[in-house]
Each structure stands twice: as C-alpha cells, then as structure tokens.
PDB file of N, CA and C in Angstrom:
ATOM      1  N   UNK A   1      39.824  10.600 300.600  1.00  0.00           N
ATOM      2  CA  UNK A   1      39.356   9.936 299.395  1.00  0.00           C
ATOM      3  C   UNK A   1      38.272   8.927 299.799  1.00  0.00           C
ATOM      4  N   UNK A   2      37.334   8.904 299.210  1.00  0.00           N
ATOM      5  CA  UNK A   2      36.160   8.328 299.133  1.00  0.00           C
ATOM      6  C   UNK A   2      36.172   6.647 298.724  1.00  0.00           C
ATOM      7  N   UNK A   3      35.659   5.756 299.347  1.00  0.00           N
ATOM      8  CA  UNK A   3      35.857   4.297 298.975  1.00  0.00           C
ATOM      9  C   UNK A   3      35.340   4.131 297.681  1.00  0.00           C
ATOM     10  N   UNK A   4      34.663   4.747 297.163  1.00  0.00           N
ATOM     11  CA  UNK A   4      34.016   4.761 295.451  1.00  0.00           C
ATOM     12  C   UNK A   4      35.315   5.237 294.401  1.00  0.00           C
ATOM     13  N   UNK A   5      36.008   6.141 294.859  1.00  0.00           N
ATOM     14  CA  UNK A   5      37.349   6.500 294.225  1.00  0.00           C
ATOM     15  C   UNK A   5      38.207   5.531 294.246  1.00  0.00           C
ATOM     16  N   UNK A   6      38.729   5.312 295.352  1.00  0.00           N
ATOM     17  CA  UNK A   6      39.472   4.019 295.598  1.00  0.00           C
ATOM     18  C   UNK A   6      39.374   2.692 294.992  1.00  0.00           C
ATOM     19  N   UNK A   7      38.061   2.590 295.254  1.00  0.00           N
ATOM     20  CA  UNK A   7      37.998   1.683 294.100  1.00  0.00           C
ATOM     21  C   UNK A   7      37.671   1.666 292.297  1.00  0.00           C
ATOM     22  N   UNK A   8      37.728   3.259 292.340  1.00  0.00           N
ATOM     23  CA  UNK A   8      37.948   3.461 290.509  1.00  0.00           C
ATOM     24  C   UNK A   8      39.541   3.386 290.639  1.00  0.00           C
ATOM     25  N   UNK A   9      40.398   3.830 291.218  1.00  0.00           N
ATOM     26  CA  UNK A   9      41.374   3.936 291.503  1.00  0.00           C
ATOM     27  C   UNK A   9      41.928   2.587 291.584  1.00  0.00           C
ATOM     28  N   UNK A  10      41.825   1.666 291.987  1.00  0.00           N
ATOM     29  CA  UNK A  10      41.978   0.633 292.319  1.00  0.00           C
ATOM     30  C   UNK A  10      41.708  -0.389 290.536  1.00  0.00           C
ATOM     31  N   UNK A  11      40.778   0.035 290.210  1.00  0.00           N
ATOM     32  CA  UNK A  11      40.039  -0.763 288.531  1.00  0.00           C
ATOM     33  C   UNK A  11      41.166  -0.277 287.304  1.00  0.00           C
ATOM     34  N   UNK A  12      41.666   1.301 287.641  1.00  0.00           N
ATOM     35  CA  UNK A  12      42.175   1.886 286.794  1.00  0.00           C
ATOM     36  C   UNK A  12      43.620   0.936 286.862  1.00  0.00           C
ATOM     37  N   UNK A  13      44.362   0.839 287.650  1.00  0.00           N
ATOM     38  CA  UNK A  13      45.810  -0.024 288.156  1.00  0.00           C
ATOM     39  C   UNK A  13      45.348  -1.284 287.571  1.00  0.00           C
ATOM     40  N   UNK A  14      44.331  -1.869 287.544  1.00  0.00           N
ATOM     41  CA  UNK A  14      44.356  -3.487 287.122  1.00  0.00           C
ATOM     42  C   UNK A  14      43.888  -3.605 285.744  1.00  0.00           C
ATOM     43  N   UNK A  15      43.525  -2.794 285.664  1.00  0.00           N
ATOM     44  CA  UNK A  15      43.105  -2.591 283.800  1.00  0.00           C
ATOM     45  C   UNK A  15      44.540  -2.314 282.784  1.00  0.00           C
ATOM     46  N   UNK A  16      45.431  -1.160 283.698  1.00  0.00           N
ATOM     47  CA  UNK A  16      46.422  -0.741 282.861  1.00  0.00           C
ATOM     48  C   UNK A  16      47.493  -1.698 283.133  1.00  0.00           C
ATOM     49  N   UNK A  17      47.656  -2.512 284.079  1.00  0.00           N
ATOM     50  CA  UNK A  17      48.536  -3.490 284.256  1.00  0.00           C
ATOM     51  C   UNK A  17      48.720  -4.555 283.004  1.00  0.00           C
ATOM     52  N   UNK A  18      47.451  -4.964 282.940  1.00  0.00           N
ATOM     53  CA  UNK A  18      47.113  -6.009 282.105  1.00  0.00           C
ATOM     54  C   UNK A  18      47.185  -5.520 281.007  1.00  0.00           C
ATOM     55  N   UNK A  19      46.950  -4.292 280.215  1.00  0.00           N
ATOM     56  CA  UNK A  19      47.217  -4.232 278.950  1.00  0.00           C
ATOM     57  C   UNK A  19      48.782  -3.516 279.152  1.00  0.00           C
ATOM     58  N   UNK A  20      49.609  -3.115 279.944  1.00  0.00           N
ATOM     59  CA  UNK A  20      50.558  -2.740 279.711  1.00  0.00           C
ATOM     60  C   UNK A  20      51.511  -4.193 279.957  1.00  0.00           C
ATOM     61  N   UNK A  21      51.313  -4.890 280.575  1.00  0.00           N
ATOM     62  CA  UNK A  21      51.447  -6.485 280.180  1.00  0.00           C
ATOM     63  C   UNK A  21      51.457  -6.811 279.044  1.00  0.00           C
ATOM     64  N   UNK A  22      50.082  -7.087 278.164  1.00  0.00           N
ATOM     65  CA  UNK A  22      49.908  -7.866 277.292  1.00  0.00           C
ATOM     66  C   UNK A  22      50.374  -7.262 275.946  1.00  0.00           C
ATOM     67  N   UNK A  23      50.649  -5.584 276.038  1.00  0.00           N
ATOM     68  CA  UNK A  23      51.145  -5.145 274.788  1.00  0.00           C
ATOM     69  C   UNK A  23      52.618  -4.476 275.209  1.00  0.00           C
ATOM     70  N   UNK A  24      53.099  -4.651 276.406  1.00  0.00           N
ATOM     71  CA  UNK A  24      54.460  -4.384 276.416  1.00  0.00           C
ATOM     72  C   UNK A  24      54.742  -2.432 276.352  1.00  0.00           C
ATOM     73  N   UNK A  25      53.507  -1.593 276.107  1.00  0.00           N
ATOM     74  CA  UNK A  25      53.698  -0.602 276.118  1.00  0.00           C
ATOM     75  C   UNK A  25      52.640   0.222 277.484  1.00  0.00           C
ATOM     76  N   UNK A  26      52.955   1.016 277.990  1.00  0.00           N
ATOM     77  CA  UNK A  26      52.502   1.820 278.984  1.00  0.00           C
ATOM     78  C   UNK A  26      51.014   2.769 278.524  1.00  0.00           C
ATOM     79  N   UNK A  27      51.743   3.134 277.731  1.00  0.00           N
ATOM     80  CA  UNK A  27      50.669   4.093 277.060  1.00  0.00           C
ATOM     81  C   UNK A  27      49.071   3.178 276.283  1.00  0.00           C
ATOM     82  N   UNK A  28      49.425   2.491 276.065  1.00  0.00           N
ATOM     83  CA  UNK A  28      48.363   0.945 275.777  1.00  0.00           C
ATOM     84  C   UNK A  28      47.671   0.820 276.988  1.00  0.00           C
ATOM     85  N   UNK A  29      48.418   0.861 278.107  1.00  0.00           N
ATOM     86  CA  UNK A  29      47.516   0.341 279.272  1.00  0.00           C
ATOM     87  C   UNK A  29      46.952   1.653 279.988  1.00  0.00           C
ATOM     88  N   UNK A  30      47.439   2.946 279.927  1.00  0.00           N
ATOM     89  CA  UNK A  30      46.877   4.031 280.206  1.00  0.00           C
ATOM     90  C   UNK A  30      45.718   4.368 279.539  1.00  0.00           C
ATOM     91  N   UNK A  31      45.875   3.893 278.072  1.00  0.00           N
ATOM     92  CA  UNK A  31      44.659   4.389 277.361  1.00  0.00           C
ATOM     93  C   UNK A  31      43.586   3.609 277.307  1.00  0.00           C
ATOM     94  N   UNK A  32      43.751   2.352 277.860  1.00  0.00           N
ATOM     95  CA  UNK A  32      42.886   0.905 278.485  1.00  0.00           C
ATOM     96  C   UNK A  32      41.975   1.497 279.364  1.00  0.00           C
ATOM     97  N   UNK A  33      42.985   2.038 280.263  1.00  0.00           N
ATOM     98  CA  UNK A  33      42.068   2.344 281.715  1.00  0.00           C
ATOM     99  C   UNK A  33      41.418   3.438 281.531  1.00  0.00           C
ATOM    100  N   UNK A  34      41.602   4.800 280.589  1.00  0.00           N
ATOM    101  CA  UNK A  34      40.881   5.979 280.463  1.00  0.00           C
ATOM    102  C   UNK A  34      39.181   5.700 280.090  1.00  0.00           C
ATOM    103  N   UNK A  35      39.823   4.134 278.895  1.00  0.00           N
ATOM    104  CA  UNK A  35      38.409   3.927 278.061  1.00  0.00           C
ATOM    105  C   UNK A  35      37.657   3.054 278.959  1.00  0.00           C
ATOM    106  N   UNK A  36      38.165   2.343 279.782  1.00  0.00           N
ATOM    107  CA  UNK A  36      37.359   1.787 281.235  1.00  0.00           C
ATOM    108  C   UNK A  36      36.754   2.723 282.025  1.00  0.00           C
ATOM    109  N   UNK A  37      37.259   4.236 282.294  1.00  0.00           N
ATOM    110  CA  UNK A  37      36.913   4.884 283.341  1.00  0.00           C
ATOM    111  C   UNK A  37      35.726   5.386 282.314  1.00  0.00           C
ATOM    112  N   UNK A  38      36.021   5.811 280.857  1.00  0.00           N
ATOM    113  CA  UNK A  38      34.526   6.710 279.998  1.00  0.00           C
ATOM    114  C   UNK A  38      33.250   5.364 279.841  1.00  0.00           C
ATOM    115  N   UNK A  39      33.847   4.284 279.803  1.00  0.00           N
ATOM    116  CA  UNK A  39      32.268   3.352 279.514  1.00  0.00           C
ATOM    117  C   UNK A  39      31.707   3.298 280.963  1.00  0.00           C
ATOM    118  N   UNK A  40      32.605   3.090 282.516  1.00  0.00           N
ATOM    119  CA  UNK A  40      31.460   3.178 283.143  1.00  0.00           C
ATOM    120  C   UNK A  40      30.587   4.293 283.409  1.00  0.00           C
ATOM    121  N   UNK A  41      31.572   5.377 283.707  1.00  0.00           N
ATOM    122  CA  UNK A  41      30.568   6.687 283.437  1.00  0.00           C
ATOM    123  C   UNK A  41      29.870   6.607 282.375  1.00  0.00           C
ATOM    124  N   UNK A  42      29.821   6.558 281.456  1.00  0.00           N
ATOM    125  CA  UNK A  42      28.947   6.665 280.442  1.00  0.00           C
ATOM    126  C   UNK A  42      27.738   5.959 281.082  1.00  0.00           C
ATOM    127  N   UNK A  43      28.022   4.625 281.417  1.00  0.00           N
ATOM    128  CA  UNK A  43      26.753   3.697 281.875  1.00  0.00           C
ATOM    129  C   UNK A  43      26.250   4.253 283.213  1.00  0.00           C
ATOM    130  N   UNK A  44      26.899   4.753 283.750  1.00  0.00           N
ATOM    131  CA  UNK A  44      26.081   5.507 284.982  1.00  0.00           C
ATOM    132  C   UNK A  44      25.592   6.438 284.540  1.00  0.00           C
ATOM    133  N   UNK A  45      25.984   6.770 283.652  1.00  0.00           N
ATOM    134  CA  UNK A  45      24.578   8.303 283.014  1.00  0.00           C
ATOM    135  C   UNK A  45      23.615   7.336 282.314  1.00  0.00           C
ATOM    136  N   UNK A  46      24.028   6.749 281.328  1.00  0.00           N
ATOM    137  CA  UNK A  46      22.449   6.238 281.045  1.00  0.00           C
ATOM    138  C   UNK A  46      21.139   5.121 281.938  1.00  0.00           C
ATOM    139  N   UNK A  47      21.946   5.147 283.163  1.00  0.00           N
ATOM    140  CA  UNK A  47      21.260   4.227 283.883  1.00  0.00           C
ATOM    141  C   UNK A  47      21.009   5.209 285.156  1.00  0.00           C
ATOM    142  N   UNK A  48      20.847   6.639 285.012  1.00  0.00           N
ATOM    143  CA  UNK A  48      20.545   7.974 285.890  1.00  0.00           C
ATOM    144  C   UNK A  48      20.763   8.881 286.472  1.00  0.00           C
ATOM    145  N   UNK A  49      22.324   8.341 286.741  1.00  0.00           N
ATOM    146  CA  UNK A  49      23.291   8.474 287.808  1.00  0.00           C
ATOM    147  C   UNK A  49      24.217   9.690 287.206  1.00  0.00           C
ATOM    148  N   UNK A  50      24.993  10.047 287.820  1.00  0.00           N
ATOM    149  CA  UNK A  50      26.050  11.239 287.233  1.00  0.00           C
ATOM    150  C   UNK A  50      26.938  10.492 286.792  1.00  0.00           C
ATOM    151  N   UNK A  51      27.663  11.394 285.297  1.00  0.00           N
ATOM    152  CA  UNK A  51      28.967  11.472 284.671  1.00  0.00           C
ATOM    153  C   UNK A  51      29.795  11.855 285.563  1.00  0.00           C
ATOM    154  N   UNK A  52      30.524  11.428 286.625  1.00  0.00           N
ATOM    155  CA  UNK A  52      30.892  11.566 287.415  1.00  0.00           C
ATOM    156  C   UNK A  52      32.632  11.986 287.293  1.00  0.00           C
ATOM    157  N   UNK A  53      33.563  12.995 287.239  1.00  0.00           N
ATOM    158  CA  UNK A  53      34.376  13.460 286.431  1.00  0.00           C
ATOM    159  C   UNK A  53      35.592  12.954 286.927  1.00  0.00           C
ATOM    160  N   UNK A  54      35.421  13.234 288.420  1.00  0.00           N
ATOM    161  CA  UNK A  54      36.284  13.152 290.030  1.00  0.00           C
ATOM    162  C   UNK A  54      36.543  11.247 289.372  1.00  0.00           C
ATOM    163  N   UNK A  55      35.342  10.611 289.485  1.00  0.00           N
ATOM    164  CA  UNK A  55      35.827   9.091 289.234  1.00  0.00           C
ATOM    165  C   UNK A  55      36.260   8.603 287.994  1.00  0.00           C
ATOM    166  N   UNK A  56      36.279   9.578 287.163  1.00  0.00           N
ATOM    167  CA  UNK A  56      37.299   9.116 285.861  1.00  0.00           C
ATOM    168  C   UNK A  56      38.474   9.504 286.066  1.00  0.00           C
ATOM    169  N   UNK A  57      38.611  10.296 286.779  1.00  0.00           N
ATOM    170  CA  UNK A  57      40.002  11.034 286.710  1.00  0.00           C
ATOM    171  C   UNK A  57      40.801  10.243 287.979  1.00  0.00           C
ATOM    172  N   UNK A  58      40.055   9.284 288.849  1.00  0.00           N
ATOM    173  CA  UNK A  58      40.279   8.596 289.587  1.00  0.00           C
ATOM    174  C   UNK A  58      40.942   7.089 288.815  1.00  0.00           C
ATOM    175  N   UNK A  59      39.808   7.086 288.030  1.00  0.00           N
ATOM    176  CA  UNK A  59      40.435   5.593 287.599  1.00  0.00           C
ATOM    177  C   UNK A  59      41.748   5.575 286.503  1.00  0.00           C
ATOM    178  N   UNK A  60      41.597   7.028 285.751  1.00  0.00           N
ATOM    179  CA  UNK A  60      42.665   7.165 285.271  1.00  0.00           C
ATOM    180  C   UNK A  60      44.256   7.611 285.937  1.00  0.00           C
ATOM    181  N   UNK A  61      44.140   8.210 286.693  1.00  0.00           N
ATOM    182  CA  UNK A  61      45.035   8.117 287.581  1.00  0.00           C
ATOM    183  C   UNK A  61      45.940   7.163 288.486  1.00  0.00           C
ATOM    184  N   UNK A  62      44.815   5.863 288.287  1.00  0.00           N
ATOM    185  CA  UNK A  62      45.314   4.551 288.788  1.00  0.00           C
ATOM    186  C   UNK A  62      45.774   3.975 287.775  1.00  0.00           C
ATOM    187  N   UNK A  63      45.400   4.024 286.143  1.00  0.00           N
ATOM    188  CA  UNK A  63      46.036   3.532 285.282  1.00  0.00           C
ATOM    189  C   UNK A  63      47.235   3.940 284.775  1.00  0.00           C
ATOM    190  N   UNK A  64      48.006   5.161 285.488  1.00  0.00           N
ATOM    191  CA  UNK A  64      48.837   5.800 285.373  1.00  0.00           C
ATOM    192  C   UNK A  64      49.562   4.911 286.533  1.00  0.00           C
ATOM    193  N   UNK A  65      49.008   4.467 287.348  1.00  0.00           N
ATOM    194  CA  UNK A  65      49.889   4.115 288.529  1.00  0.00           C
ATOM    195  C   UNK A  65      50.101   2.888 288.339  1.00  0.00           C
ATOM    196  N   UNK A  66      49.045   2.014 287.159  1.00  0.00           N
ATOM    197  CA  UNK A  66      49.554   0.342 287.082  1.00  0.00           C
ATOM    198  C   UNK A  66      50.385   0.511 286.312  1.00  0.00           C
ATOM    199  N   UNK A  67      50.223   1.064 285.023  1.00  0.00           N
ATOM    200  CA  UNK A  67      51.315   1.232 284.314  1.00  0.00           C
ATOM    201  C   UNK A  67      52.310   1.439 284.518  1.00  0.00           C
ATOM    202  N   UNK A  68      52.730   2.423 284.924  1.00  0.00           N
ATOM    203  CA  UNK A  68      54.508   2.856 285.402  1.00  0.00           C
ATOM    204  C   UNK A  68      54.810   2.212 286.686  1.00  0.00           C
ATOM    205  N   UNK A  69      54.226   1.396 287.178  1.00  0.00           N
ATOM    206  CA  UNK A  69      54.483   0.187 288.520  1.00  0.00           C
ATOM    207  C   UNK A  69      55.006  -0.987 287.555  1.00  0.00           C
ATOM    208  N   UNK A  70      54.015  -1.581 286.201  1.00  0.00           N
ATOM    209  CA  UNK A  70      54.203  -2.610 285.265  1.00  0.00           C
ATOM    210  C   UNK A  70      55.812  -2.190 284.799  1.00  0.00           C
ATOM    211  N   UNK A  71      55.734  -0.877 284.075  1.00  0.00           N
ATOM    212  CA  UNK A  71      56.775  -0.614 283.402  1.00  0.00           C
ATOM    213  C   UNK A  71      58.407  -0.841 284.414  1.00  0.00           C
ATOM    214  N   UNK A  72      58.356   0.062 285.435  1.00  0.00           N
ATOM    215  CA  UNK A  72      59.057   0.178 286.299  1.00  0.00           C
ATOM    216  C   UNK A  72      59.950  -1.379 286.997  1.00  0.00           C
ATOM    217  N   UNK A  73      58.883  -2.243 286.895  1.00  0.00           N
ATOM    218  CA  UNK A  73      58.949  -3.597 287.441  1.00  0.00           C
ATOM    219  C   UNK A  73      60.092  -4.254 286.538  1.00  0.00           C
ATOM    220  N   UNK A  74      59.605  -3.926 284.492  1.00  0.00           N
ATOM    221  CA  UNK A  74      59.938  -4.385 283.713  1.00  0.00           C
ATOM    222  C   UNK A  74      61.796  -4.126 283.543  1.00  0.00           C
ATOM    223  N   UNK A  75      61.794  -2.850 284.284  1.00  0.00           N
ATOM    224  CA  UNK A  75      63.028  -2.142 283.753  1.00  0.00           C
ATOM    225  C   UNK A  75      64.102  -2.705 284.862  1.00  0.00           C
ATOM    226  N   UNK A  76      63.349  -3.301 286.320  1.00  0.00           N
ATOM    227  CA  UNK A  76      64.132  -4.105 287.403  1.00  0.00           C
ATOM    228  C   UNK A  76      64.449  -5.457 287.202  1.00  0.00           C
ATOM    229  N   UNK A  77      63.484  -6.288 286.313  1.00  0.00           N
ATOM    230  CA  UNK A  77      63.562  -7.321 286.483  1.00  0.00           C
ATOM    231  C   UNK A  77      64.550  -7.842 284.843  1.00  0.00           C
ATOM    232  N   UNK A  78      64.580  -6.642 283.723  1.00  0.00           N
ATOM    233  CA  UNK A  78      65.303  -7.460 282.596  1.00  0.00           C
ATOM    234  C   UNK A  78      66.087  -6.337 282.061  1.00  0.00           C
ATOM    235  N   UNK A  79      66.052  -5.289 283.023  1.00  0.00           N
ATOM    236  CA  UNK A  79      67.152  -3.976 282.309  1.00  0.00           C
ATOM    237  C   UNK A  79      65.697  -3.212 281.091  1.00  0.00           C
ATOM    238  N   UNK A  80      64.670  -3.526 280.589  1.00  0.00           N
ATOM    239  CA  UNK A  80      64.157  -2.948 279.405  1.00  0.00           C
ATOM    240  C   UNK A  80      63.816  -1.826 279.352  1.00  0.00           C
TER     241      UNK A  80
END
C-alpha cells in the first residue's frame, strides 16, 4: 500500500470517528467519510489530476474502520 492510500486511509478513520461520535450512529460516520473521499477526488479532477477510485475506496474503507473501532469502543466502555 502506497503512502497516498494510507493516508486516505488514515483521513477516512478520523472523519468517521468524529461523526460516528458526534451522532452516535456508525453509518453517519461511514457516510461522512465516503463524502470526504468524493469531494477530494472530485477536487483533484478539477484541479487536473485523476478521479482516483483506488483512493476513495481507500478512504472509505478507513471510515469503515473508524467507525466500527468508535462503535466497538462504545459497546466496551457502556454495554451500548
């Protein structure tokens, strides 16, 4: 894995953390990080660069991984 992944990978986990935090649901913070991974691609296409597919699916994949780390945490620390 490529340090450019890693670190979509890495954006996707701290994006979905925080909204699976702040709204208490998983799927909130998964769908946080999907729409994080389509605006920067998006902005790397209009600024020349490739829609790059591998790094959405990167960052979403990490928002899969903050989330159910958030959730998981939630279910150790209060039974929820």
């Amino acid at each position: 894995m490529t340090k450019d992944k890693l670190l979509h990978f890495g954006a996707g986990i701290l994006v979905a953390a925080f909204f699976t935090l702040a709204s208490g649901k998983p799927l909130v913070g998964l769908v946080a990080a999907a729409i994080a991974g389509i605006a920067k691609e998006t902005y790397d296409k209009k600024r020349g660069g490739p829609f790059d597919l591998l790094d959405l699916l990167a960052t979403i994949i990490g928002g899969g991984a903050g989330a159910t780390a958030i959730t998981l945490s939630n279910i150790a620390s209060y039974g929820v």
